[in-house]
Each structure stands twice: as structure tokens, then as C-alpha cells.
N, C-alpha and C. Protein backbone atom coordinates (compact mmCIF):
# COMPACT_ATOMS: atom_id res chain seq x y z
N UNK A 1 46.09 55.77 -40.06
CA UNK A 1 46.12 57.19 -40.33
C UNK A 1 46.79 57.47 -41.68
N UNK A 2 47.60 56.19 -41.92
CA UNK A 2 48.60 57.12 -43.00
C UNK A 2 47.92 56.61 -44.06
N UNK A 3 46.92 55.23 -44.41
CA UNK A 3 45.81 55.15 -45.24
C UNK A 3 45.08 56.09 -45.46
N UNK A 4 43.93 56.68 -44.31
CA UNK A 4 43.43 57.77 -44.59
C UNK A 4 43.84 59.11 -45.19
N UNK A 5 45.12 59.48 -44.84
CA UNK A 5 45.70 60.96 -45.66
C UNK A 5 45.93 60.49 -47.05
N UNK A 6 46.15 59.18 -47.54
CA UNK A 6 46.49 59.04 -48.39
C UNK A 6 45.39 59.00 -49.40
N UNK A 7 44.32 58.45 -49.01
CA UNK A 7 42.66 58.53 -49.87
C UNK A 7 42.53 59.59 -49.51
N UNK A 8 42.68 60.31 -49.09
CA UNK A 8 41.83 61.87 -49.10
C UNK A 8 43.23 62.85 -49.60
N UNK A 9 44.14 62.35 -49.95
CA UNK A 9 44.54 63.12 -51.24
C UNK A 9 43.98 62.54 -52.78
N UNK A 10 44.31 61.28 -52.52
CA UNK A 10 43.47 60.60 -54.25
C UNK A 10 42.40 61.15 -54.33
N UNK A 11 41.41 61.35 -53.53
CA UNK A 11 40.08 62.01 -53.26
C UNK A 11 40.16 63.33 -53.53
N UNK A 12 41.17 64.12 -52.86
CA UNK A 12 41.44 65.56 -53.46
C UNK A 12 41.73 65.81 -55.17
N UNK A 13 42.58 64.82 -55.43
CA UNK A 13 43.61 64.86 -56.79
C UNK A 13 42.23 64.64 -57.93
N UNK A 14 41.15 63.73 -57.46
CA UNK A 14 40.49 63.07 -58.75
C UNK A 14 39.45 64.19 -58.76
N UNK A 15 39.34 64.84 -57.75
CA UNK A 15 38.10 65.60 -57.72
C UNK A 15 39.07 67.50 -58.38
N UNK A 16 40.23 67.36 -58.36
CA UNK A 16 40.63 68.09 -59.09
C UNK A 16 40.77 67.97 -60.72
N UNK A 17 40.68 66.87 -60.81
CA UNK A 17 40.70 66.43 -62.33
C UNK A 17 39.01 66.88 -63.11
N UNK A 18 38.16 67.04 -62.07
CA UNK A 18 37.02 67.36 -62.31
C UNK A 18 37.04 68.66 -63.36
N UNK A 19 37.76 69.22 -63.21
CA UNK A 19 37.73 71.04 -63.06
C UNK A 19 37.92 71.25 -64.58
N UNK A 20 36.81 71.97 -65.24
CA UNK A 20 36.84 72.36 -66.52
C UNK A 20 37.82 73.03 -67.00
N UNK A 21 38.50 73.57 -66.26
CA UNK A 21 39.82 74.78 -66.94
C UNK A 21 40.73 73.94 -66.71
N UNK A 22 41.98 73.23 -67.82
CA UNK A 22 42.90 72.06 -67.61
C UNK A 22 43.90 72.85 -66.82
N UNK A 23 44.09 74.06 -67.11
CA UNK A 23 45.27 74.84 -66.02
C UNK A 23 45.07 74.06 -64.56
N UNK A 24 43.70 74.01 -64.10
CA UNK A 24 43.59 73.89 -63.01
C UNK A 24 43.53 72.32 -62.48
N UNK A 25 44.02 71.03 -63.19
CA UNK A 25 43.59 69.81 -63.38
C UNK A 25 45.06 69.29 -62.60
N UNK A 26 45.35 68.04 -61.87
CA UNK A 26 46.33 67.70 -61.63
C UNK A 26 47.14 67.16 -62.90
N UNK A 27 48.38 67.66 -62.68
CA UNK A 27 49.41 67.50 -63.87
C UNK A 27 49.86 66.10 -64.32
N UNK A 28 49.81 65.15 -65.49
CA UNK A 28 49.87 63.87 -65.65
C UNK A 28 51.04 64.36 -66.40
N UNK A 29 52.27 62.90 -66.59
CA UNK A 29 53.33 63.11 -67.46
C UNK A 29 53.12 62.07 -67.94
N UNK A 30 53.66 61.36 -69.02
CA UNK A 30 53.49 60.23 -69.72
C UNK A 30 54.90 59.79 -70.41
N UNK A 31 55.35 58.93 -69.42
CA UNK A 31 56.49 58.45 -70.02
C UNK A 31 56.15 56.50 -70.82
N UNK A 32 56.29 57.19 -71.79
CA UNK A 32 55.85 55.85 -72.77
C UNK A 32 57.54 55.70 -73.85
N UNK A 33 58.20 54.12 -73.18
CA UNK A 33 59.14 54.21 -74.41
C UNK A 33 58.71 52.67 -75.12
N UNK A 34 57.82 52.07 -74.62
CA UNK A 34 57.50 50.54 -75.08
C UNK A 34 56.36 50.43 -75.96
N UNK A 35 55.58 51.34 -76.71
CA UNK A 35 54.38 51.54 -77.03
C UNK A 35 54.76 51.39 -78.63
N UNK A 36 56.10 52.05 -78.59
CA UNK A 36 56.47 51.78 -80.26
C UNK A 36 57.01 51.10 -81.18
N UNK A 37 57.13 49.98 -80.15
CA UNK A 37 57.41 49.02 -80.42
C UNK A 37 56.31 47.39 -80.88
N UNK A 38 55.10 48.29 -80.49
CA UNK A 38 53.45 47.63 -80.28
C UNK A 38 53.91 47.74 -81.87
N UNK A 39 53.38 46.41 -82.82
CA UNK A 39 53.58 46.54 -84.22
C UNK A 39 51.73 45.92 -84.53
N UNK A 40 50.84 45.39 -83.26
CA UNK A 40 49.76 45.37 -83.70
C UNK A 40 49.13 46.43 -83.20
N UNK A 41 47.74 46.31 -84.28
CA UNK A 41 46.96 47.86 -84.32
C UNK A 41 45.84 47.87 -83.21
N UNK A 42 45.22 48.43 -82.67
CA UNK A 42 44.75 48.66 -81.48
C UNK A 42 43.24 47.99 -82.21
N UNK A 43 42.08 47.09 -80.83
CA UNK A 43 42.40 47.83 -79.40
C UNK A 43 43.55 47.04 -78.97
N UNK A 44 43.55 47.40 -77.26
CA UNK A 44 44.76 46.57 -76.40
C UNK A 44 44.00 46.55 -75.47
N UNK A 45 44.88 45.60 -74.53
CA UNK A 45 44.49 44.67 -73.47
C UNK A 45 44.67 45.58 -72.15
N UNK A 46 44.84 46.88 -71.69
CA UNK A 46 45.43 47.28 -70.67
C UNK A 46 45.12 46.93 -69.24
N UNK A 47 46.15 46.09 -68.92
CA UNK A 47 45.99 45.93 -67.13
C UNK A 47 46.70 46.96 -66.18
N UNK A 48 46.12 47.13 -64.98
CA UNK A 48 47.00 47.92 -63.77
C UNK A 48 46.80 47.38 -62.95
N UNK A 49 47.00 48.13 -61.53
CA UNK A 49 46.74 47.15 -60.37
C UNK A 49 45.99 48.64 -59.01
N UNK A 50 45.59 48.71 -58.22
CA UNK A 50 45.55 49.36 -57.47
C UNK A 50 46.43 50.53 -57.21
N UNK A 51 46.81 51.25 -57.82
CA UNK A 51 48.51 51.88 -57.51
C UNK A 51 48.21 52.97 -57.59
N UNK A 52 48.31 54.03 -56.97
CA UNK A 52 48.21 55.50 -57.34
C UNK A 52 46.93 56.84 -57.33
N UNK A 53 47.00 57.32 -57.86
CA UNK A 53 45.20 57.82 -58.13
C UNK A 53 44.91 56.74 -60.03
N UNK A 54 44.92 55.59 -59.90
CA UNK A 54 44.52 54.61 -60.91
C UNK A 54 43.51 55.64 -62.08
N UNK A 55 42.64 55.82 -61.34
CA UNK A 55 41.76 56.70 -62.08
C UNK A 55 42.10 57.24 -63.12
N UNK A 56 43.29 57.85 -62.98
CA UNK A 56 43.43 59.37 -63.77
C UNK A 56 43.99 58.03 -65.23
N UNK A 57 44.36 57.08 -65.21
CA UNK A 57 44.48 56.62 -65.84
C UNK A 57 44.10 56.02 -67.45
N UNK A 58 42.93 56.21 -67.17
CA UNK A 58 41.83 56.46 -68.14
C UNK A 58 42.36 57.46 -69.66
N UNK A 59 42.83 58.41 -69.01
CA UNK A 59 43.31 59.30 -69.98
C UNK A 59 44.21 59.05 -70.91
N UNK A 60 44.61 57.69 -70.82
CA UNK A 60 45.89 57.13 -71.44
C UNK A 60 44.69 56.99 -73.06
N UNK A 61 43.79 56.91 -72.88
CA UNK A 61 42.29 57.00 -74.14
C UNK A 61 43.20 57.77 -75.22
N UNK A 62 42.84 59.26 -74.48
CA UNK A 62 43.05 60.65 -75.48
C UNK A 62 44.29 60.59 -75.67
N UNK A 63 45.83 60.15 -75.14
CA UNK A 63 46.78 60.13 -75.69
C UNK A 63 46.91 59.03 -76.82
N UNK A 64 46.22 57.76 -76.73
CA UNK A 64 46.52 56.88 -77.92
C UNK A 64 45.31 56.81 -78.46
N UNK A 65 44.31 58.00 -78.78
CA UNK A 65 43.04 58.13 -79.46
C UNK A 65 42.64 57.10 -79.66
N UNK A 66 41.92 56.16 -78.93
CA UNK A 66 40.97 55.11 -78.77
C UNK A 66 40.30 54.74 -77.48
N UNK A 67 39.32 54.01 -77.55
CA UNK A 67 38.25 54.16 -76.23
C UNK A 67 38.74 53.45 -75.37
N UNK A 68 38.77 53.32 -74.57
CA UNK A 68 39.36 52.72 -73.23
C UNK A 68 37.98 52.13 -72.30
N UNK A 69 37.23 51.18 -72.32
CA UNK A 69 35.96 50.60 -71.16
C UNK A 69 36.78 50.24 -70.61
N UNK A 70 36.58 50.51 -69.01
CA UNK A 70 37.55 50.15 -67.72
C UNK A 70 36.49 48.74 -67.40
N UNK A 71 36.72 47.95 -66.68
CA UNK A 71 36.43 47.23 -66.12
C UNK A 71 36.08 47.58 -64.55
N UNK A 72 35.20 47.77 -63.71
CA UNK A 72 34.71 48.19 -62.76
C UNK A 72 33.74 47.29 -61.67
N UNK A 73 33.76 46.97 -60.50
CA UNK A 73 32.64 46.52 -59.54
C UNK A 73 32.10 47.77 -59.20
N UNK A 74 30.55 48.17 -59.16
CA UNK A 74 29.78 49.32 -59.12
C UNK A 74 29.86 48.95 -57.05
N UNK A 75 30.28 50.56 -57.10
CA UNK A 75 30.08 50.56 -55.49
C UNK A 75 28.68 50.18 -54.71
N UNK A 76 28.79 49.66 -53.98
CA UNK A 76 27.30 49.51 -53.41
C UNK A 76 26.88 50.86 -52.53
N UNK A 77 27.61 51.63 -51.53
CA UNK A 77 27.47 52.38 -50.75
C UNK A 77 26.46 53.60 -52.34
N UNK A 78 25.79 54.11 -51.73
CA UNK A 78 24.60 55.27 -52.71
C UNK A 78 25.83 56.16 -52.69
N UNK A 79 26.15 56.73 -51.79
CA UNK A 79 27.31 58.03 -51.64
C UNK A 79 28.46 57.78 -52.53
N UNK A 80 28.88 56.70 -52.07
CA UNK A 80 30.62 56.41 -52.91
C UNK A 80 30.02 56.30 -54.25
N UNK A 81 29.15 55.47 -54.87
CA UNK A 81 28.57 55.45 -56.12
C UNK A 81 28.19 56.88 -56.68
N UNK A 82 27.57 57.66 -56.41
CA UNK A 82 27.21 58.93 -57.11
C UNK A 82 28.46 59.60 -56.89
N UNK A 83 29.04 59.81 -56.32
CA UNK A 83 30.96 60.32 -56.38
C UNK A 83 31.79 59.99 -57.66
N UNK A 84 31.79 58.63 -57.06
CA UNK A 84 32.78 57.93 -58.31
C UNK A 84 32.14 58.36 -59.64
N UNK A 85 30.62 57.98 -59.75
CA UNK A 85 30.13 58.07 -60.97
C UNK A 85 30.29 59.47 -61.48
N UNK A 86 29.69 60.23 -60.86
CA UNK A 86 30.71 61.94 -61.23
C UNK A 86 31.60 62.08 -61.72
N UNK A 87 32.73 61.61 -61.09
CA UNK A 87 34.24 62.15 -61.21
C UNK A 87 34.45 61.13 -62.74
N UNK A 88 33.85 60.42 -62.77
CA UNK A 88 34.37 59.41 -64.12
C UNK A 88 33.70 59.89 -64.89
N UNK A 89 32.39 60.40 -64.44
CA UNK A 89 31.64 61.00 -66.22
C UNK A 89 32.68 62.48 -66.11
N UNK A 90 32.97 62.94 -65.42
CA UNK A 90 34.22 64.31 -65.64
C UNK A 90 35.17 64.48 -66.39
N UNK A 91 35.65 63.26 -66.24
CA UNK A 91 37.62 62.93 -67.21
C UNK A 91 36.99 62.02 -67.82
N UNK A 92 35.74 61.46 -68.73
CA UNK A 92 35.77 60.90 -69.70
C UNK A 92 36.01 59.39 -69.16
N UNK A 93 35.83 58.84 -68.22
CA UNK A 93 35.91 57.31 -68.03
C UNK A 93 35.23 56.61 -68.51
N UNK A 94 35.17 55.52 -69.49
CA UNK A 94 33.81 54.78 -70.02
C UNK A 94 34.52 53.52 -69.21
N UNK A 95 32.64 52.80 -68.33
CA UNK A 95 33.10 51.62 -67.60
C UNK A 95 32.01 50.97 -68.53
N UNK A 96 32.91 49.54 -67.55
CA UNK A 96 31.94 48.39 -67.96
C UNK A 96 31.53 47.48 -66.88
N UNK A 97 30.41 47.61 -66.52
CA UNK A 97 30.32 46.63 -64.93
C UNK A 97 30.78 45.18 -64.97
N UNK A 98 31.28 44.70 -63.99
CA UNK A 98 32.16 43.77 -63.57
C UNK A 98 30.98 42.34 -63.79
N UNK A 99 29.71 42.97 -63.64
CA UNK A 99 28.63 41.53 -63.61
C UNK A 99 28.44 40.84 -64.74
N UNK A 100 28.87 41.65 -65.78
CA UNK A 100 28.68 40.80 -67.35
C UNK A 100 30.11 40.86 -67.64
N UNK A 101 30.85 40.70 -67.13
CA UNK A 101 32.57 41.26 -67.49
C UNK A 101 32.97 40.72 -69.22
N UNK A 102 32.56 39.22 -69.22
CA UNK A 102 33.22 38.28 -70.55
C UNK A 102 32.44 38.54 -71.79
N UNK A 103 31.61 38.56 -71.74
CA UNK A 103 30.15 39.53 -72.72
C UNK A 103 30.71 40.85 -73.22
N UNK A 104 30.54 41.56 -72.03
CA UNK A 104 31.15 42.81 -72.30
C UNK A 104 32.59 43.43 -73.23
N UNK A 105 33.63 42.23 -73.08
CA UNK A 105 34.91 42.92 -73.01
C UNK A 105 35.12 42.36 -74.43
N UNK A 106 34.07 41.49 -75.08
CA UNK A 106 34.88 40.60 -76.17
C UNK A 106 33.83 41.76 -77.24
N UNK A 107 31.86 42.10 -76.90
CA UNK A 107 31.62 42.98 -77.69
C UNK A 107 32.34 43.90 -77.93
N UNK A 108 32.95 44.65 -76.31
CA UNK A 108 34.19 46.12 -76.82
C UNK A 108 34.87 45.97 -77.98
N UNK A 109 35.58 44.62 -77.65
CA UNK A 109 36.89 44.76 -78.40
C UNK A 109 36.76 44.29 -80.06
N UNK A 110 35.32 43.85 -80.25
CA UNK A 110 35.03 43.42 -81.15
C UNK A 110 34.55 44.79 -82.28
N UNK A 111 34.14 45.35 -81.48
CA UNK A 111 33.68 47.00 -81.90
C UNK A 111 34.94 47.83 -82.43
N UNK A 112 35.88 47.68 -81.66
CA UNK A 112 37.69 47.75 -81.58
C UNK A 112 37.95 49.44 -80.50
N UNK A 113 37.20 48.50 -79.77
CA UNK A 113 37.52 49.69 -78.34
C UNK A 113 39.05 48.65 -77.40
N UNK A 114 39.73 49.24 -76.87
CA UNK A 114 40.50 48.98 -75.72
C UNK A 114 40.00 48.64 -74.59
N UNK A 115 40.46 47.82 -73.69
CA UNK A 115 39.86 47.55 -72.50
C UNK A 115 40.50 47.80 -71.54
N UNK A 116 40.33 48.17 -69.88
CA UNK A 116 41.18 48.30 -68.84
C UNK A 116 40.77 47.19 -68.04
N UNK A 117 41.41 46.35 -67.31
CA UNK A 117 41.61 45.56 -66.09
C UNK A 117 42.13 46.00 -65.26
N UNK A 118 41.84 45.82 -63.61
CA UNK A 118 42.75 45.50 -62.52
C UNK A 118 42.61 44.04 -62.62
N UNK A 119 44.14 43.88 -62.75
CA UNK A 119 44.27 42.27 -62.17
C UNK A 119 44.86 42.11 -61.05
N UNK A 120 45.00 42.98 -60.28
CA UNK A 120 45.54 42.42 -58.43
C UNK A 120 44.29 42.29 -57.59
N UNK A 121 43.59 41.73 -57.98
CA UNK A 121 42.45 41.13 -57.08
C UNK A 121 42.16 39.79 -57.21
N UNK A 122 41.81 39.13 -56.42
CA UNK A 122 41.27 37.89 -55.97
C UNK A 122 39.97 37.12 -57.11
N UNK A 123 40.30 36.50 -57.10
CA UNK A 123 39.07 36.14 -59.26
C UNK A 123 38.89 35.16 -58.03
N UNK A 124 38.59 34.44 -57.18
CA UNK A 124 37.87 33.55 -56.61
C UNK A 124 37.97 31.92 -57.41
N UNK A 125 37.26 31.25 -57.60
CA UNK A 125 36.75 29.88 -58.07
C UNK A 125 36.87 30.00 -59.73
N UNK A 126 36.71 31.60 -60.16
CA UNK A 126 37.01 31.55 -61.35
C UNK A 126 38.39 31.73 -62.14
N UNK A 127 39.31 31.73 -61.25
CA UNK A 127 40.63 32.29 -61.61
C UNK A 127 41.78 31.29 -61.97
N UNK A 128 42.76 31.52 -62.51
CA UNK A 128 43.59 30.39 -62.53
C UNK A 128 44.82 30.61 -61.01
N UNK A 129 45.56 30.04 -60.38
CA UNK A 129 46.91 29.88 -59.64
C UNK A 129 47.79 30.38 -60.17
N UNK A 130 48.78 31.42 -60.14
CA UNK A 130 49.74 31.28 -60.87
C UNK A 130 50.72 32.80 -59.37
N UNK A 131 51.94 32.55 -59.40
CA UNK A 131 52.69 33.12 -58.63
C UNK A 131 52.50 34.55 -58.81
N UNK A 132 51.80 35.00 -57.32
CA UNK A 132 51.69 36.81 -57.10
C UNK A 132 52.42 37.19 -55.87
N UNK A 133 53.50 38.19 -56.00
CA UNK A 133 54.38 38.59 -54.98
C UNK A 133 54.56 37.14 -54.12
N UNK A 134 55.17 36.50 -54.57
CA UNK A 134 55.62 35.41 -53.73
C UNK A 134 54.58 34.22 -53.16
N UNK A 135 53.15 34.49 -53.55
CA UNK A 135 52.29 33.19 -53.10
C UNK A 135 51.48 32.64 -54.35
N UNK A 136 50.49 31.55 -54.39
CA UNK A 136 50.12 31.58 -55.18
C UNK A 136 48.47 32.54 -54.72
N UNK A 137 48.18 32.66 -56.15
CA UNK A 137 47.07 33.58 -55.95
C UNK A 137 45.97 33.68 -57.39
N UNK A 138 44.71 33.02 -56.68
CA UNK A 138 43.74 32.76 -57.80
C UNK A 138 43.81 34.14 -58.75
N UNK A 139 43.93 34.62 -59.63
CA UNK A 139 44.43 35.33 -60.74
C UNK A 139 43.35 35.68 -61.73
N UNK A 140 42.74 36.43 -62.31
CA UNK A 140 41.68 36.67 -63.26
C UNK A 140 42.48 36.42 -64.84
N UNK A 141 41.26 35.12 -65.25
CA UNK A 141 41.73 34.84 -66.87
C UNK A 141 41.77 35.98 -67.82
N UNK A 142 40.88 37.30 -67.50
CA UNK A 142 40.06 37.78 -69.07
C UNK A 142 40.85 38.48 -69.48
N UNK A 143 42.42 39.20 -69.35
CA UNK A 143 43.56 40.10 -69.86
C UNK A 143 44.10 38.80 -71.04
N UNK A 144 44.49 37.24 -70.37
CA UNK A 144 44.92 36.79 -71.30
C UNK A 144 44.13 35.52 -72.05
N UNK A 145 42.63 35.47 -71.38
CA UNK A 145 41.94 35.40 -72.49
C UNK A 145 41.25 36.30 -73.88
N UNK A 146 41.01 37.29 -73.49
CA UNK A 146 41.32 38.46 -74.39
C UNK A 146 42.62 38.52 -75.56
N UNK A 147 43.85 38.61 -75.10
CA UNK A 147 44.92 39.16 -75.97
C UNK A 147 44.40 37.65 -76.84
N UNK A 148 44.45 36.52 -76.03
CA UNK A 148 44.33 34.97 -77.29
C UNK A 148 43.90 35.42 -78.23
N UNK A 149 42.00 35.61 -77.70
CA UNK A 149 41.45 35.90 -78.51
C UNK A 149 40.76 36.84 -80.21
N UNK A 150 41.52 37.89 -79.56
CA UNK A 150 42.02 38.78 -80.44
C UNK A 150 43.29 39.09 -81.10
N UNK A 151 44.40 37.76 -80.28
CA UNK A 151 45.80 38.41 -81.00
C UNK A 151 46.13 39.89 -80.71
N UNK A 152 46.12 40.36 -79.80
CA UNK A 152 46.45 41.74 -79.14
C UNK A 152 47.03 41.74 -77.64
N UNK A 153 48.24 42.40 -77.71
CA UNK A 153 49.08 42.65 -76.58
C UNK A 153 48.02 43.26 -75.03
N UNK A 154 48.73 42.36 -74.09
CA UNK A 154 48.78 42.72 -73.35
C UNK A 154 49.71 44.27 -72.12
N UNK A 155 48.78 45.41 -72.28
CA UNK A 155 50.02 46.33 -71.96
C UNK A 155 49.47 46.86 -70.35
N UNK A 156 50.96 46.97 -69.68
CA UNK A 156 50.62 46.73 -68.25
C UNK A 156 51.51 48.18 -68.10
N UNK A 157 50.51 49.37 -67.75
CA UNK A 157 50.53 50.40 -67.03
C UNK A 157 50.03 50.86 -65.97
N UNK A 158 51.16 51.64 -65.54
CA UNK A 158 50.75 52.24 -64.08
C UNK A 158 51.02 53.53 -63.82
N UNK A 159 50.54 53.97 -62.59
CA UNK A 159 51.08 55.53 -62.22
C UNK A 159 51.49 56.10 -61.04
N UNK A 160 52.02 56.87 -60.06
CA UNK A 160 52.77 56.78 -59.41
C UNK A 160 52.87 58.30 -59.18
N UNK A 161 52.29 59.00 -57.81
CA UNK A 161 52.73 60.68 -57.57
C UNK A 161 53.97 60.95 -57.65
N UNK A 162 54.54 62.01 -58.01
CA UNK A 162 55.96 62.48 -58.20
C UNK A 162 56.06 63.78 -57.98
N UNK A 163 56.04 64.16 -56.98
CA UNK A 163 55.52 65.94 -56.16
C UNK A 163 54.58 66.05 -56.54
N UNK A 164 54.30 67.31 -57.20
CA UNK A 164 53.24 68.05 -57.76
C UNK A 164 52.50 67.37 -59.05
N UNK A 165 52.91 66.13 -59.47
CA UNK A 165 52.43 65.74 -60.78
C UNK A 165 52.23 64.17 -60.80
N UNK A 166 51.68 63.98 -61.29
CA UNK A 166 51.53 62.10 -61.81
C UNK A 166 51.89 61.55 -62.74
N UNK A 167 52.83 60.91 -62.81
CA UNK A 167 53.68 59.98 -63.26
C UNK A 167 52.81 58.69 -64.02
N UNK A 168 52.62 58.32 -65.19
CA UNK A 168 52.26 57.04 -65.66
C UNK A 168 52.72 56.72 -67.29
N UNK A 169 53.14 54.92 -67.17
CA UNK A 169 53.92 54.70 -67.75
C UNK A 169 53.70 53.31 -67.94
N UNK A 170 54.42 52.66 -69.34
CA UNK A 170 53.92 51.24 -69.53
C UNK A 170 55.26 50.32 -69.04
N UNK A 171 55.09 49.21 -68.26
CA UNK A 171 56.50 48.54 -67.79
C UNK A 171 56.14 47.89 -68.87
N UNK A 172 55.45 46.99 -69.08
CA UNK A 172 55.60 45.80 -70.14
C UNK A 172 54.61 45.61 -70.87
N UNK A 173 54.83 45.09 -71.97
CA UNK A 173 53.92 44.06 -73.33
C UNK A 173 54.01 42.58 -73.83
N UNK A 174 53.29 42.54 -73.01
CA UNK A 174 53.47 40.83 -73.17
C UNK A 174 52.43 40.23 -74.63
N UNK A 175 52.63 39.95 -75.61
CA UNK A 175 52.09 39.50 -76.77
C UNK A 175 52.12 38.30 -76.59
N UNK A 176 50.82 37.43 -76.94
CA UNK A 176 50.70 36.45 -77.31
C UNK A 176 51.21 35.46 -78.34
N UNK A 177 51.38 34.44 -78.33
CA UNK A 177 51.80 33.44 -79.41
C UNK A 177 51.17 32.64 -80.35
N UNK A 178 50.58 32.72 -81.09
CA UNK A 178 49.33 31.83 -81.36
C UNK A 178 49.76 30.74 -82.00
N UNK A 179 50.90 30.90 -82.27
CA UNK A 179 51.74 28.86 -82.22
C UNK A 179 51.44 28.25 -81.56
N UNK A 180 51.88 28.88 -80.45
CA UNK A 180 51.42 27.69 -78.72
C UNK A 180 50.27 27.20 -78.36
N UNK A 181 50.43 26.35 -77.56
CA UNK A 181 49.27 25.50 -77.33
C UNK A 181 48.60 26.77 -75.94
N UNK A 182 47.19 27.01 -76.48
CA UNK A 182 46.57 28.00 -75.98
C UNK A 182 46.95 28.14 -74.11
N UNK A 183 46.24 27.27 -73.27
CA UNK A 183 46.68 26.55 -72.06
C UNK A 183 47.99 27.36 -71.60
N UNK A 184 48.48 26.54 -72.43
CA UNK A 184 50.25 26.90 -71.58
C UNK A 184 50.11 28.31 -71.92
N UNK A 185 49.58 28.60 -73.29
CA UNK A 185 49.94 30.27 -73.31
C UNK A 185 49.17 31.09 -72.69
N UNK A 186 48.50 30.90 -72.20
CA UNK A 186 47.26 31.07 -71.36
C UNK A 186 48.24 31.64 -70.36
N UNK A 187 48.37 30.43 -69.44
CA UNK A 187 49.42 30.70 -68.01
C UNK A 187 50.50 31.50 -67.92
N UNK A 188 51.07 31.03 -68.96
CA UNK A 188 52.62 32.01 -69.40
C UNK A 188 52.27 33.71 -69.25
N UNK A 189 51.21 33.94 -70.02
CA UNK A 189 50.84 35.25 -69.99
C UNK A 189 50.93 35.51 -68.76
N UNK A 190 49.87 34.85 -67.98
CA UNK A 190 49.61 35.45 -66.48
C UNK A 190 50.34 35.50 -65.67
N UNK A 191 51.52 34.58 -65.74
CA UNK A 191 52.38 34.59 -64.92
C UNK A 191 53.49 36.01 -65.07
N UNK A 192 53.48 36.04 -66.40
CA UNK A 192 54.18 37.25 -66.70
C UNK A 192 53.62 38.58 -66.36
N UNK A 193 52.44 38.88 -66.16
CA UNK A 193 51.45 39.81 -65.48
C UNK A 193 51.50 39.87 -64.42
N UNK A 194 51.69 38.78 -63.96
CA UNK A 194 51.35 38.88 -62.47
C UNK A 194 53.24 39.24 -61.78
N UNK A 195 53.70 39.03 -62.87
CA UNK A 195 55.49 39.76 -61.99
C UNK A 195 55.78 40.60 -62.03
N UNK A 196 55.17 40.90 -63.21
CA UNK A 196 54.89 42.68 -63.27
C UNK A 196 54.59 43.62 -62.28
N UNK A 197 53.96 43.21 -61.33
CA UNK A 197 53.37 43.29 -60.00
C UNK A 197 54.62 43.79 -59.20
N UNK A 198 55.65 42.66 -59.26
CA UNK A 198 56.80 42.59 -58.01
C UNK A 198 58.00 43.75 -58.55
């Protein structure tokens, strides 16, 4: 029960974000004190995790004026798909389907768009091991194959209701090394992503 009230407020909140008059939009705050300290120039790597109305997240675009392609699995259900797809063409979400994910994220960033990840999901056979909330847990490479590749931070935001308003904010920036031997820096990253988590 307490799942369900809780999606059918995210469900309420995103479908309020819909609403052409911003008076009438759920209220986002943006507490950013780690961003100015970013000394490379965009795009960036942005990961989150499941947390919040995630969605509204997107908007983090128009505050650091650059494009944001989310990373997305397209719903299968017809209903949940024409919903979601709505509410994201509403607040400006640009996705990128999950089926070409590595194609996709290196043209973005090559273009010099930003990218979004969830990395608290299960990468299967393709993932590396590395410690999540206390187990190990196959882990998705492409946040810190990405930053390698481009030499661009990894920045791990999230968001969080706070009464009447939504709360989102960056905990960490994990930058790459390109001294290091790729591998280890590879892992290091993820591991550091993935504690981010806890």
C-alpha cells in the first residue's frame, strides 16, 4: 500500500510538471555547492539512481544550459509508454533508448550534449562486480567508460521530496585520471559511484 500512494503521488507530481503556467508546476530547489568546483567544460557524465520523482530531474538541462539525453528502457506496456512519453515531451526530456545505449552516448557526447544514467540496476553479463550497499553487484560500465573516454567528470545527482517542493542536488564528482592504468581506473570510478548509493 505504502508503494502504491507513493507512485501515485510521483504520478500526480510529474503530471503536474506537465502544466504550461510554471506557477502551477511542482516547486524544484537546487542546491548545488560542488558544480564549481567542475574546472572541465561540459558535457558531463550524470548518474542517479531510482530516488524520488527522478524525472523532474532532467531539468538540471536548463539550469546548466546544456542537453541532457537520459538514458531510458522504452516501456513495453502501450499505456505506460504513451504516458511517460507525454510527460517527457512536456518538461523537455530528451531520451536515448537503452537498445543502442554505447553508440548512442559516445555520438551525444561527441556532439557535446550531457548524458543521464541510472546506475542502480542490474547490467547483467555485461557489467563489472564491484561493492553495492553491502553485496557485490554486476554494475553498468558506460558512466565510467564515458568520463575515460572523454576526460569528463562523473556527477552523481539526486532528488528527494521536502513538503511541498523537490529537493535536488549533486553529492559527488568523481573525475577521472588519465595517468592511471585505464582498468583499475575503470573500477575505482565505479566503486566510488556505487557508494554514493549508501
Amino acid at each position: 500500500l505504502r508503494f502504491l500512494l507513493r507512485f501515485a503521488d510521483s504520478l500526480c507530481e510529474l503530471l503536474k510538471s506537465t502544466r504550461r503556467n510554471p506557477a502551477r508546476r511542482p516547486r524544484l530547489r537546487f542546491e548545488d555547492t560542488l558544480t564549481s568546483t567542475i574546472t572541465v567544460p561540459k558535457p558531463w557524465v550524470f548518474v542517479t539512481g531510482h530516488l524520488g520523482v527522478f524525472e523532474l530531474q532532467s531539468l538540471w538541462a536548463e539550469k546548466f544550459r546544456t542537453r541532457i539525453l537520459v538514458v531510458v528502457r522504452t516501456p513495453k506496456k502501450w499505456l505506460t509508454r504513451k504516458l511517460v512519453s507525454f510527460i517527457r515531451r512536456r518538461i523537455g526530456t530528451e531520451v536515448l533508448d537503452k537498445r543502442n545505449v554505447v553508440r548512442g552516448t559516445i555520438a551525444a557526447m561527441s556532439e557535446g550534449a550531457s548524458v543521464g544514467i541510472f546506475a542502480d540496476q542490474n547490467a547483467g553479463y555485461h557489467g563489472d562486480f564491484v561493492p553495492f550497499l553491502g553485496f557485490m553487484a554486476s554494475t553498468s560500465r558506460l558512466p565510467a567508460m564515458l568520463a575515460l573516454k572523454f576526460q569528463k567528470p562523473i556527477v552523481m545527482a539526486f532528488i528527494r521530496r521536502d513538503g511541498p517542493e523537490h529537493v535536488t542536488w549533486i553529492e559527488k564528482v568523481i573525475m577521472p585520471n588519465p595517468a592511471a592504468d585505464p582498468e583499475a581506473e575503470e573500477r575505482r570510478m565505479l566503486e566510488e559511484m556505487n557508494a554514493t548509493f549508501t
